[in-house]
Protein backbone atom coordinates (compact mmCIF):
# COMPACT_ATOMS: atom_id res chain seq x y z
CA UNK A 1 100.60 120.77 218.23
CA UNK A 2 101.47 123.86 216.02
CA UNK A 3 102.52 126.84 218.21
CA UNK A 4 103.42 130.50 217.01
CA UNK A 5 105.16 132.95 218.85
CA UNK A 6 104.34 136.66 218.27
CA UNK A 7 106.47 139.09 220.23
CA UNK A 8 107.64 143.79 220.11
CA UNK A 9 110.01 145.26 218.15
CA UNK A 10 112.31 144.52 220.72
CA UNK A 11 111.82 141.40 221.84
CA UNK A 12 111.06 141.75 225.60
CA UNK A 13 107.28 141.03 225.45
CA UNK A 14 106.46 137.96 223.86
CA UNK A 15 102.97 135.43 223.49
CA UNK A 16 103.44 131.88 222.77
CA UNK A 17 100.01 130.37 221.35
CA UNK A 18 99.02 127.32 220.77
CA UNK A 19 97.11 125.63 217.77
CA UNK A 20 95.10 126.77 214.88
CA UNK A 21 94.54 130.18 214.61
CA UNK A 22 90.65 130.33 214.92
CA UNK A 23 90.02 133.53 212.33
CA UNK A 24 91.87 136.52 211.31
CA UNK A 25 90.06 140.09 211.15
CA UNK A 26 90.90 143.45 210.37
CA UNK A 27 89.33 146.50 212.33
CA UNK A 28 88.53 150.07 210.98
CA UNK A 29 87.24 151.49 214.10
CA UNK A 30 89.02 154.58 215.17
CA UNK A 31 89.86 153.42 218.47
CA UNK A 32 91.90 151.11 216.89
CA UNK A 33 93.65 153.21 214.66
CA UNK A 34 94.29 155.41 217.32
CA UNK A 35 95.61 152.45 219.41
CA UNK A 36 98.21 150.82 216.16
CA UNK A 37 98.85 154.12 214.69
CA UNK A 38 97.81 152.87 211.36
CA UNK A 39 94.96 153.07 209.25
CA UNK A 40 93.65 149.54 210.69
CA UNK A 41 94.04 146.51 213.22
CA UNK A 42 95.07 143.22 212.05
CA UNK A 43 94.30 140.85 214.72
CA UNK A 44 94.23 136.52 214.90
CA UNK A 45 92.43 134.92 217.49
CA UNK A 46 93.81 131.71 219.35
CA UNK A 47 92.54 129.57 222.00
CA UNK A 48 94.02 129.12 225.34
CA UNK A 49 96.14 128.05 226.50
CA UNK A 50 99.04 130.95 225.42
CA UNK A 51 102.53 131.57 227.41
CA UNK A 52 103.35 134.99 228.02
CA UNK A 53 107.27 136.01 228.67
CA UNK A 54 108.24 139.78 229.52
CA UNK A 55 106.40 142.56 231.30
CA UNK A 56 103.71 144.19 229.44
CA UNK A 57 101.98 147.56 230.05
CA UNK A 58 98.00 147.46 229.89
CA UNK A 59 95.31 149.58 228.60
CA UNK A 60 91.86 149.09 229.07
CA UNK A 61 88.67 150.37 226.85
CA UNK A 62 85.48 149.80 226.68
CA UNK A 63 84.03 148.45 223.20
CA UNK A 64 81.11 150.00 221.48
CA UNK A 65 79.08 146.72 223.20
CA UNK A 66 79.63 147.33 226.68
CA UNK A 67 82.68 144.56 227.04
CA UNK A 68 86.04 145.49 228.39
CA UNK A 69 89.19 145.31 226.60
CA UNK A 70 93.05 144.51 228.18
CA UNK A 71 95.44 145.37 225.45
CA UNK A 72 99.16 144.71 225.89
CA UNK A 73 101.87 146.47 224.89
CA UNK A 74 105.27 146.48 225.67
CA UNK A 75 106.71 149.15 228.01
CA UNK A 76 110.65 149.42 226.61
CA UNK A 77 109.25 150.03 222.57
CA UNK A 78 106.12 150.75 222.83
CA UNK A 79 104.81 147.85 220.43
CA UNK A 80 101.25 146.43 220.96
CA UNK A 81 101.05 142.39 221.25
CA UNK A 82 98.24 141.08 222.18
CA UNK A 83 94.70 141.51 224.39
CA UNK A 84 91.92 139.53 225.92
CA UNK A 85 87.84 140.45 227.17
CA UNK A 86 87.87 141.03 230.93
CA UNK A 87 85.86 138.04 231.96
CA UNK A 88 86.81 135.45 229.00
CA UNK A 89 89.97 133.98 229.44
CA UNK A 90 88.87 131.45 226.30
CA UNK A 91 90.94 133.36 223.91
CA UNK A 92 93.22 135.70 223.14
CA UNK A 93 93.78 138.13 220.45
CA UNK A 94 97.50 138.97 219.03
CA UNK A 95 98.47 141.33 216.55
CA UNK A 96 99.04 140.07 213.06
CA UNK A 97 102.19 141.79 212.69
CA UNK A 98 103.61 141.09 215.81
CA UNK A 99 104.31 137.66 214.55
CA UNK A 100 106.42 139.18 211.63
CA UNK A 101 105.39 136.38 208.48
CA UNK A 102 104.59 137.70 205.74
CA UNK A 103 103.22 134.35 204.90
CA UNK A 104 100.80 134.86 207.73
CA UNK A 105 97.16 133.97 206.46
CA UNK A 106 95.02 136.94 205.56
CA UNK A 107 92.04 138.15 206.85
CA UNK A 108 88.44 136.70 206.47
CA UNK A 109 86.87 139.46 208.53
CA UNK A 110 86.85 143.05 208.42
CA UNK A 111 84.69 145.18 210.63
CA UNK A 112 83.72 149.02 211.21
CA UNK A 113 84.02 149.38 206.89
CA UNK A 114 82.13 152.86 208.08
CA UNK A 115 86.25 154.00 209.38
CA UNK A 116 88.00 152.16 206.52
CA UNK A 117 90.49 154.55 204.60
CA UNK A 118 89.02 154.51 201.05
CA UNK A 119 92.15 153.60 199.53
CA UNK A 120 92.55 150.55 201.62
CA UNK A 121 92.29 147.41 199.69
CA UNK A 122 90.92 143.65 201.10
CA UNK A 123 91.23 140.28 199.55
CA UNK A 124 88.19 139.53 198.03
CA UNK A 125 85.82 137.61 199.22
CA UNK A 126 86.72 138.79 202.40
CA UNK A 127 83.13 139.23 205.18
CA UNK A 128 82.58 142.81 206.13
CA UNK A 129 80.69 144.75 208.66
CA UNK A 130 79.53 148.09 208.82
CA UNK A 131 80.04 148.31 212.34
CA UNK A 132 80.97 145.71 214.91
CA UNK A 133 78.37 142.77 214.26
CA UNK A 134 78.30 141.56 217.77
């Protein structure tokens, strides 16, 4: 079974997952923004199972639907990794850039286009959502 391992800038957090990624998406909202410190979230889903290694530091929010949000990050750099919906342990979600390939597959979603930068460019063909469509 095909496994990928994303992990920080330095190393000491890392998430092992296992099999096809199940959809890549990009995210305008501002929370995210706020939360990458860039102009948008690139994010691949995976199902569980998924190996963590290291010691993470967590923040939770609250989405614009009610559901709650663990994100990851790693207390020595500061890097976020991954996060997961309080209450679904089904999947997990893991930053695109924390598995550092550029040949990584790009992104078939992208939602809250209201908060995209104007000068941000998608692949066509790519699905977009004003806001979040769940």
């Amino acid at each position: 079974m095909e496994s990928r391992t994303a992990s920080c800038y330095c190393g000491q957090l890392r998430i092992e997952v296992q099999g096809p990624t199940l959809g890549t998406g990009v995210c305008h909202c501002l929370a995210c923004q706020k939360r990458t410190g860039s102009v948008f979230a690139a994010l691949a889903g995976y199902a569980a199972p998924w190996k963590v290694e290291g010691t993470a530091t967590e923040f939770v929010r609250t989405g614009d639907q009610g559901a709650r949000f663990r994100f990851r990050f790693c207390p020595v750099c500061g890097s976020p990794v991954f996060h997961t919906e309080e209450g679904n342990d089904a999947f997990v979600m893991v930053a695109v850039g924390a598995f550092a390939d550029p040949g990584f597959p790009p992104p078939e979603d992208s939602v809250y286009e209201c908060r995209r930068h104007p000068w941000v460019q998608l692949p066509e063909g790519i699905t977009r959502f004003d806001k979040d469509p769940d």
